[in-house]
Structures are given as structure tokens and as C-alpha cells.
Protein backbone atom coordinates (compact mmCIF):
# COMPACT_ATOMS: atom_id res chain seq x y z
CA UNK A 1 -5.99 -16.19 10.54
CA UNK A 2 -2.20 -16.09 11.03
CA UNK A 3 -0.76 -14.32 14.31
CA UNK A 4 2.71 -14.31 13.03
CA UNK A 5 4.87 -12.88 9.82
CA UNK A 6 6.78 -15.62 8.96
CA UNK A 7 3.38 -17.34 8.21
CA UNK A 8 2.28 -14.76 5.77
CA UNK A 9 2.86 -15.37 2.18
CA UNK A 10 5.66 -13.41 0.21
CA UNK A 11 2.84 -10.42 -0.77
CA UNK A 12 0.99 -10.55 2.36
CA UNK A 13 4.54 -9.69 4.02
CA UNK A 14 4.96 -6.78 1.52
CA UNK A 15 1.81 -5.46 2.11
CA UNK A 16 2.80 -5.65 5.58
CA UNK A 17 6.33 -4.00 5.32
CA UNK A 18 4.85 -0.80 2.87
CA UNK A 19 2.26 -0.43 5.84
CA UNK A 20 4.65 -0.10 7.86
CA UNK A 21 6.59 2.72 6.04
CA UNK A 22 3.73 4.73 5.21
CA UNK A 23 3.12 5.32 9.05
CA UNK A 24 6.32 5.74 9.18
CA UNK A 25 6.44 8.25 6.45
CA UNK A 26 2.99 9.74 7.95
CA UNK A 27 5.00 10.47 11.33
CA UNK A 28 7.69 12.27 10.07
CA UNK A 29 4.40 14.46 7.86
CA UNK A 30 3.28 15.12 11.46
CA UNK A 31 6.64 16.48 13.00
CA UNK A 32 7.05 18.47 9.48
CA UNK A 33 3.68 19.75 9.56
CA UNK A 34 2.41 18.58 6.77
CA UNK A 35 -1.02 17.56 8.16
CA UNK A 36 -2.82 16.77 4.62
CA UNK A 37 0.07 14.04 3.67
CA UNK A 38 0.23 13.36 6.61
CA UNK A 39 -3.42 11.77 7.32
CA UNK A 40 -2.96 10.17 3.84
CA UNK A 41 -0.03 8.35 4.86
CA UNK A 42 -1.06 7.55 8.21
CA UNK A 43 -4.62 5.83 7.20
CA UNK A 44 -3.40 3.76 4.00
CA UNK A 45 -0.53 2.95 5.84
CA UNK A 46 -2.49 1.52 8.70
CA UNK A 47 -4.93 -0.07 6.33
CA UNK A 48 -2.82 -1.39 4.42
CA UNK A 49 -0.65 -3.20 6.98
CA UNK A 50 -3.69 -4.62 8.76
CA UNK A 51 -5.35 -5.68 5.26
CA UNK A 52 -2.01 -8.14 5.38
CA UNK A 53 -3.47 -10.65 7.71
CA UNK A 54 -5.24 -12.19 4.40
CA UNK A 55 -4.69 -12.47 0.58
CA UNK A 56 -8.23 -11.57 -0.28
CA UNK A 57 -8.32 -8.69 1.67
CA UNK A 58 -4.73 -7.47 0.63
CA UNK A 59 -5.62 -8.05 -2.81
CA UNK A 60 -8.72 -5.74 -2.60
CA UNK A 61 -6.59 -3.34 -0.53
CA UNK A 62 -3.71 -3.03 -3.03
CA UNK A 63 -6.32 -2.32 -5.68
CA UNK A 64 -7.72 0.28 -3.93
CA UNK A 65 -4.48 1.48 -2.44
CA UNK A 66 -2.89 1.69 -6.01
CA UNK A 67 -5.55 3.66 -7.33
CA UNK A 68 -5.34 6.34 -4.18
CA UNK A 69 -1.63 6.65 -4.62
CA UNK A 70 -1.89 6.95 -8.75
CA UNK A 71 -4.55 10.07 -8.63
CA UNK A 72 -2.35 11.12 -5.71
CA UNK A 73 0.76 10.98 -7.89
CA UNK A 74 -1.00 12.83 -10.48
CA UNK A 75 -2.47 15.83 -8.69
CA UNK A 76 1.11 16.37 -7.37
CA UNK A 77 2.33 16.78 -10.34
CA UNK A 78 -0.21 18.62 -12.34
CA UNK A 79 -0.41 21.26 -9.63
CA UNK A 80 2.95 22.51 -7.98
CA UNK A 81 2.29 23.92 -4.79
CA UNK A 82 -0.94 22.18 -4.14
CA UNK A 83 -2.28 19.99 -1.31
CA UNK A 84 -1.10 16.93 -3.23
CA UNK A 85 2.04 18.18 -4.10
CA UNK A 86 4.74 16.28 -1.71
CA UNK A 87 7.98 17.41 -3.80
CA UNK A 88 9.77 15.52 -6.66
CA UNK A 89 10.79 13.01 -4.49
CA UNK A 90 7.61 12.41 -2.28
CA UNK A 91 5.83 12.41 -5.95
CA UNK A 92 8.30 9.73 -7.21
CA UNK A 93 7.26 7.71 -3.82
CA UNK A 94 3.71 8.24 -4.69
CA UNK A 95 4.35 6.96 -8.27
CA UNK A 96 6.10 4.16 -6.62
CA UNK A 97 3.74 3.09 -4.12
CA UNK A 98 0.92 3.49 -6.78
CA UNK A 99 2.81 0.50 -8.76
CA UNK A 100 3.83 -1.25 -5.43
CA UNK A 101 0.27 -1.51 -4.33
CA UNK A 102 -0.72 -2.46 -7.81
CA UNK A 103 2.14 -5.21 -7.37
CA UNK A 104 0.85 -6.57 -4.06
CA UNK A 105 -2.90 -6.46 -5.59
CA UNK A 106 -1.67 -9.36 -8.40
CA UNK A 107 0.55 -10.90 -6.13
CA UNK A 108 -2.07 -12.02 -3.90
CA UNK A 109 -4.53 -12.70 -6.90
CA UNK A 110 -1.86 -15.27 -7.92
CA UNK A 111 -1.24 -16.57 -4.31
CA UNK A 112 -4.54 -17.31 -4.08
CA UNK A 113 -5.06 -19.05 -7.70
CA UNK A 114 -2.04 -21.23 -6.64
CA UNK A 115 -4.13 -22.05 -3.48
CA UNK A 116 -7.20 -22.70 -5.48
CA UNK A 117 -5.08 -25.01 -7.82
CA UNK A 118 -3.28 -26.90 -4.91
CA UNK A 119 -6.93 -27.58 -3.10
CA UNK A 120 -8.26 -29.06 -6.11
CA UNK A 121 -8.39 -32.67 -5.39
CA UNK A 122 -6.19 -34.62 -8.45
């Protein structure tokens, strides 16, 4: 297990930093009473940043993560004014933390087939 940042791989760091801004982002739901978002930010971002401690775990993470942020993208959209809906530019973030997630999800996957590949004796 690594204890430090600098010893996390390049998506492991990402994962890490996009944790980090979704509690961020959860906060600021909090103090603009937005309790729904809010909650949805606050969790995934605080799963998210501790699945960063491994690759496997991030991988699975970012999978999910993408997924949750997609249909969250999408609700917003389809339905102006509902629970989902966090504004054209809070639905653009979605969108973009859908893909980010997604990003982090085949980083990782290919961190950890390098790994594989590196291990293998020659």
C-alpha cells in the first residue's frame, strides 16, 4: 500500500485529484443548499479519492463512477428542473466526469497490464 502521492501512478493520482474536487464541489452543494447534489458529490468524491490507494480498486471505481456520473448527466438533461438537474454547466461537469472516470477506469487497466508484462520473468 503506498502512504504517499508521489508514489501513486499517473491514474491513481487522477483518481485522487477528481476526489478531491468532487468534495470540494459537494461543499459548496451544502452552503448552496443543494442537498441531493450535494450527497452525490460528497460520497463519489470520497470514494473515489480513497479507491486511489490501488489500481485495481481505482479501476473498478472509475467504472462504476463513470457509469453514476453518465445516467447522472442524462437525467439532468432529459428533465429540466429535476433532482438531477445541476444547470448547463454542472451537467457539462457531469458529462465530463462521466468520461474522466471512464478515463481513470482504462488508465489503471493499462497500468496494471504494464505491471503484469514487467513481472513476467524474460
Amino acid at each position: 500500500m503506498v502512504t504517499s502521492p508521489v508514489g501513486l501512478a499517473w491514474p491513481q493520482r487522477a483518481a485522487l485529484i477528481l476526489g478531491v474536487l468532487l468534495v470540494a464541489w459537494g461543499v459548496a452543494d451544502l452552503v448552496r443548499s443543494e442537498p441531493r447534489l450535494a450527497v452525490l458529490h460528497l460520497v463519489t468524491g470520497v470514494v473515489t479519492g480513497v479507491a486511489a490507494v490501488r489500481t485495481r480498486v481505482a479501476r473498478l471505481v472509475g467504472s462504476l463512477m463513470g457509469v453514476v456520473y453518465l445516467v447522472v448527466f442524462a437525467f439532468g438533461v432529459s428533465e429540466p428542473g429535476g433532482a438531477m438537474d445541476a444547470g448547463a454547466v454542472g451537467n457539462a461537469a457531469h458529462l465530463l466526469i462521466g468520461f474522466a472516470s471512464v478515463g481513470v477506469a482504462e488508465s489503471c487497466a493499462w497500468c496494471e497490464q504494464r505491471a503484469r508484462r514487467a513481472a513476467r520473468p524474460h
